[in-house]
Protein backbone atom coordinates (compact mmCIF):
# COMPACT_ATOMS: atom_id res chain seq x y z
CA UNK A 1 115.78 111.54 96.65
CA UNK A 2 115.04 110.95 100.54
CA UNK A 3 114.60 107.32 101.37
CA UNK A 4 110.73 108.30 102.27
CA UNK A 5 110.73 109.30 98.51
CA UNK A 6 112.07 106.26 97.62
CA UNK A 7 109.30 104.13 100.16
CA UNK A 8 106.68 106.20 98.27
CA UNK A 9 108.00 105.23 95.11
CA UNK A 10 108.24 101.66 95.81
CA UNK A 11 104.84 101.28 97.16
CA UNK A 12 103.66 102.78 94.04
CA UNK A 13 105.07 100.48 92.08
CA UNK A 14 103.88 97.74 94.21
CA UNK A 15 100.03 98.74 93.90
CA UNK A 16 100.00 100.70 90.59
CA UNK A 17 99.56 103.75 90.27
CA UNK A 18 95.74 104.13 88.46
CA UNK A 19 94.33 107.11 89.72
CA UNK A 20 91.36 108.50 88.76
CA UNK A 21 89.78 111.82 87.27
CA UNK A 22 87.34 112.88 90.29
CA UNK A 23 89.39 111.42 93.22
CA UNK A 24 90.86 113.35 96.29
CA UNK A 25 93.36 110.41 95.84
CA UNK A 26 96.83 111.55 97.71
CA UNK A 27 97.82 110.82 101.05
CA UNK A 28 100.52 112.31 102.57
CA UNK A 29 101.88 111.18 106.47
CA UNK A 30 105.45 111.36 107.64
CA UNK A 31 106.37 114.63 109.96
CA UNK A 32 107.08 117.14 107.35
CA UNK A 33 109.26 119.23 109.61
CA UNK A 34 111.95 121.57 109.44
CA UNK A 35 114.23 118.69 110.47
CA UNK A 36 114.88 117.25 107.85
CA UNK A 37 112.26 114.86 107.37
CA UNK A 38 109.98 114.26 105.18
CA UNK A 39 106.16 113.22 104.32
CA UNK A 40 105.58 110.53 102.09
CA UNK A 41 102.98 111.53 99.38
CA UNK A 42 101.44 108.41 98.15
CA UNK A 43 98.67 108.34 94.91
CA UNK A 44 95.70 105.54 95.32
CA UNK A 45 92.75 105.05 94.15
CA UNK A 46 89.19 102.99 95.13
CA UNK A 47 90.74 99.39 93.72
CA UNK A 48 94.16 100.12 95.49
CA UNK A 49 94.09 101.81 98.67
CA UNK A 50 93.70 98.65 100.83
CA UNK A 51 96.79 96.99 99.14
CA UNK A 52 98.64 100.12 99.77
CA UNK A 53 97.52 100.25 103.30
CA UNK A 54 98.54 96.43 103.47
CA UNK A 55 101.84 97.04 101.89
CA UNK A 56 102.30 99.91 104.55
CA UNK A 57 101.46 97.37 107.26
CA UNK A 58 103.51 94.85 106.21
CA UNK A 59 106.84 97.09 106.05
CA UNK A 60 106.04 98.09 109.38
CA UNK A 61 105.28 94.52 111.14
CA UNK A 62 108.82 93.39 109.29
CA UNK A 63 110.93 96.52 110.79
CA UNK A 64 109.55 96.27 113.72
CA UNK A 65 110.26 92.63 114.13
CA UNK A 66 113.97 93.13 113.06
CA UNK A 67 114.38 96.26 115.54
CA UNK A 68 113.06 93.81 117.99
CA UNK A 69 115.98 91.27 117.06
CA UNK A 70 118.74 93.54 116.76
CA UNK A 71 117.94 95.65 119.57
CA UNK A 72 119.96 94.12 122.20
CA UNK A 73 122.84 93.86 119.81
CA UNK A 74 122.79 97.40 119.29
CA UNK A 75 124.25 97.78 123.38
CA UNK A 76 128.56 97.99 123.13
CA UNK A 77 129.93 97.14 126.31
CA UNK A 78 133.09 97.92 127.06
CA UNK A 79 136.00 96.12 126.07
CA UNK A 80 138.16 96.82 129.06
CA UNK A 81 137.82 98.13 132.29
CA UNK A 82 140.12 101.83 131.46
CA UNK A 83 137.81 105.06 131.07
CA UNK A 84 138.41 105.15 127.41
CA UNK A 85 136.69 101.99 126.77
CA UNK A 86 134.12 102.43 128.99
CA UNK A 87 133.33 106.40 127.48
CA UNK A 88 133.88 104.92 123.74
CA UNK A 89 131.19 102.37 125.16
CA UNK A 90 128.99 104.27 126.67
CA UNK A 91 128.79 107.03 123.47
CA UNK A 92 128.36 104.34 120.87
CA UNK A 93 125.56 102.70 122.24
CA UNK A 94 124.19 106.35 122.95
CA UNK A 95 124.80 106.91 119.04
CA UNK A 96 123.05 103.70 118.13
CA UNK A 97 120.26 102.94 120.87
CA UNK A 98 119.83 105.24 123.56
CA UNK A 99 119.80 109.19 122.45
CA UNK A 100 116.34 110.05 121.32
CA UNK A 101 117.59 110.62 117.94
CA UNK A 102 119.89 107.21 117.42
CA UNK A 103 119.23 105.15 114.91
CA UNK A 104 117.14 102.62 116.91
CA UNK A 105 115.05 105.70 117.27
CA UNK A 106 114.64 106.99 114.04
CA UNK A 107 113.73 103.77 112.35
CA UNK A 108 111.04 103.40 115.60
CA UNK A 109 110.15 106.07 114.36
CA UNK A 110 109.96 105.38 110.60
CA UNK A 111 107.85 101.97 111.53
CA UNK A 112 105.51 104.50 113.39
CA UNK A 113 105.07 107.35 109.99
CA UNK A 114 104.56 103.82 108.36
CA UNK A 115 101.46 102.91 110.76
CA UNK A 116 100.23 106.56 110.28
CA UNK A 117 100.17 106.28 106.70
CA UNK A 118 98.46 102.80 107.07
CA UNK A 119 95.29 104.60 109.41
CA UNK A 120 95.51 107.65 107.03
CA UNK A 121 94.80 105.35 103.96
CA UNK A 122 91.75 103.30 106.39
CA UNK A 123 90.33 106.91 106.04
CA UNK A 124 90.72 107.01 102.72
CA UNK A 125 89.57 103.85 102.28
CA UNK A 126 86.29 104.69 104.21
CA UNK A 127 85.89 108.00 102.37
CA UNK A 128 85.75 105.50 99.49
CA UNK A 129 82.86 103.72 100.53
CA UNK A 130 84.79 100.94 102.17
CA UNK A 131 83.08 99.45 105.51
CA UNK A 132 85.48 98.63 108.57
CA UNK A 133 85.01 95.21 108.16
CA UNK A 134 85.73 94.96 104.56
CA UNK A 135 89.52 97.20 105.90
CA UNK A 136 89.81 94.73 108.70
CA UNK A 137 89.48 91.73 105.99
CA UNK A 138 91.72 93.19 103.49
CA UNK A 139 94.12 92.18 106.10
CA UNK A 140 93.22 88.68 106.77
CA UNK A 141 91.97 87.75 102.76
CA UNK A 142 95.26 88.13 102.63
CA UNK A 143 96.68 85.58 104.68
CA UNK A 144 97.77 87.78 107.67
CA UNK A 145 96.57 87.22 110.96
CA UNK A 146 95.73 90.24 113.19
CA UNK A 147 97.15 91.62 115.98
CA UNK A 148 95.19 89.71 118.93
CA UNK A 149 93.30 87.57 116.35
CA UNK A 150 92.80 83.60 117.28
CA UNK A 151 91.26 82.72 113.92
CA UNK A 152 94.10 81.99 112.00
């Protein structure tokens, strides 16, 4: 099992998994390519779709706030001043920052498959019947604040 199986499966279990008879209910987001990757296919129905959505949200505002903490961490200078140290150095931080597929990039990158999944369930949510503001305030009924919002 991929870790975006295991995401899938955890958000599941965090909003239930009630679908019902009639529904176009799955959502799938992620890339889906030939590299490896893989989409995340997520079941939800009218009474869950804007806790999964939330859920989605609130994975991706907590990565992103630790990639933002660890990021500078994630530079190795070198220990001395001989090539070797600075090379080892310099391909390190490549590895774990820099290169567009380090591993600063690809969990960027997962926080960005989780906002996708978060607008494709909005959709979802508004092919349910639900109006924008009643999305937006999913959001802040919750306790969360907005990005740019000064009513909290």
């Amino acid at each position: 099992m991929s870790w975006l199986d295991d995401l899938g499966n955890q958000v599941n279990q965090q909003v239930g998994r009630i679908g019902q008879i009639g529904y176009n209910n799955r959502v799938d987001f992620g890339p889906g390519d030939t590299a490896g990757n893989s989409t995340i296919n997520l079941k939800v129905d009218p009474a869950n779709v804007l806790q999964a959505r939330k859920v989605l949200l609130d994975e991706a505002d907590r990565l992103r706030r630790l990639l933002n903490h660890v990021r500078s961490r994630l530079q190795l200078h070198p220990m001395g001043g001989d090539p070797a140290s600075i090379d080892y150095a310099r391909v390190v931080t490549d590895k774990l920052l820099d290169n567009p597929d380090s591993y600063f990039n690809r969990c960027s990158q997962y926080v960005e498959n989780l906002r996708a999944g978060a607008v494709a369930l909005a959709e979802t949510a508004r092919q349910y019947g639900y109006t924008e503001d009643e999305i937006t305030d999913s959001l802040r009924a919750a306790g969360n604040t907005l990005p740019g919002d000064t009513d909290a």
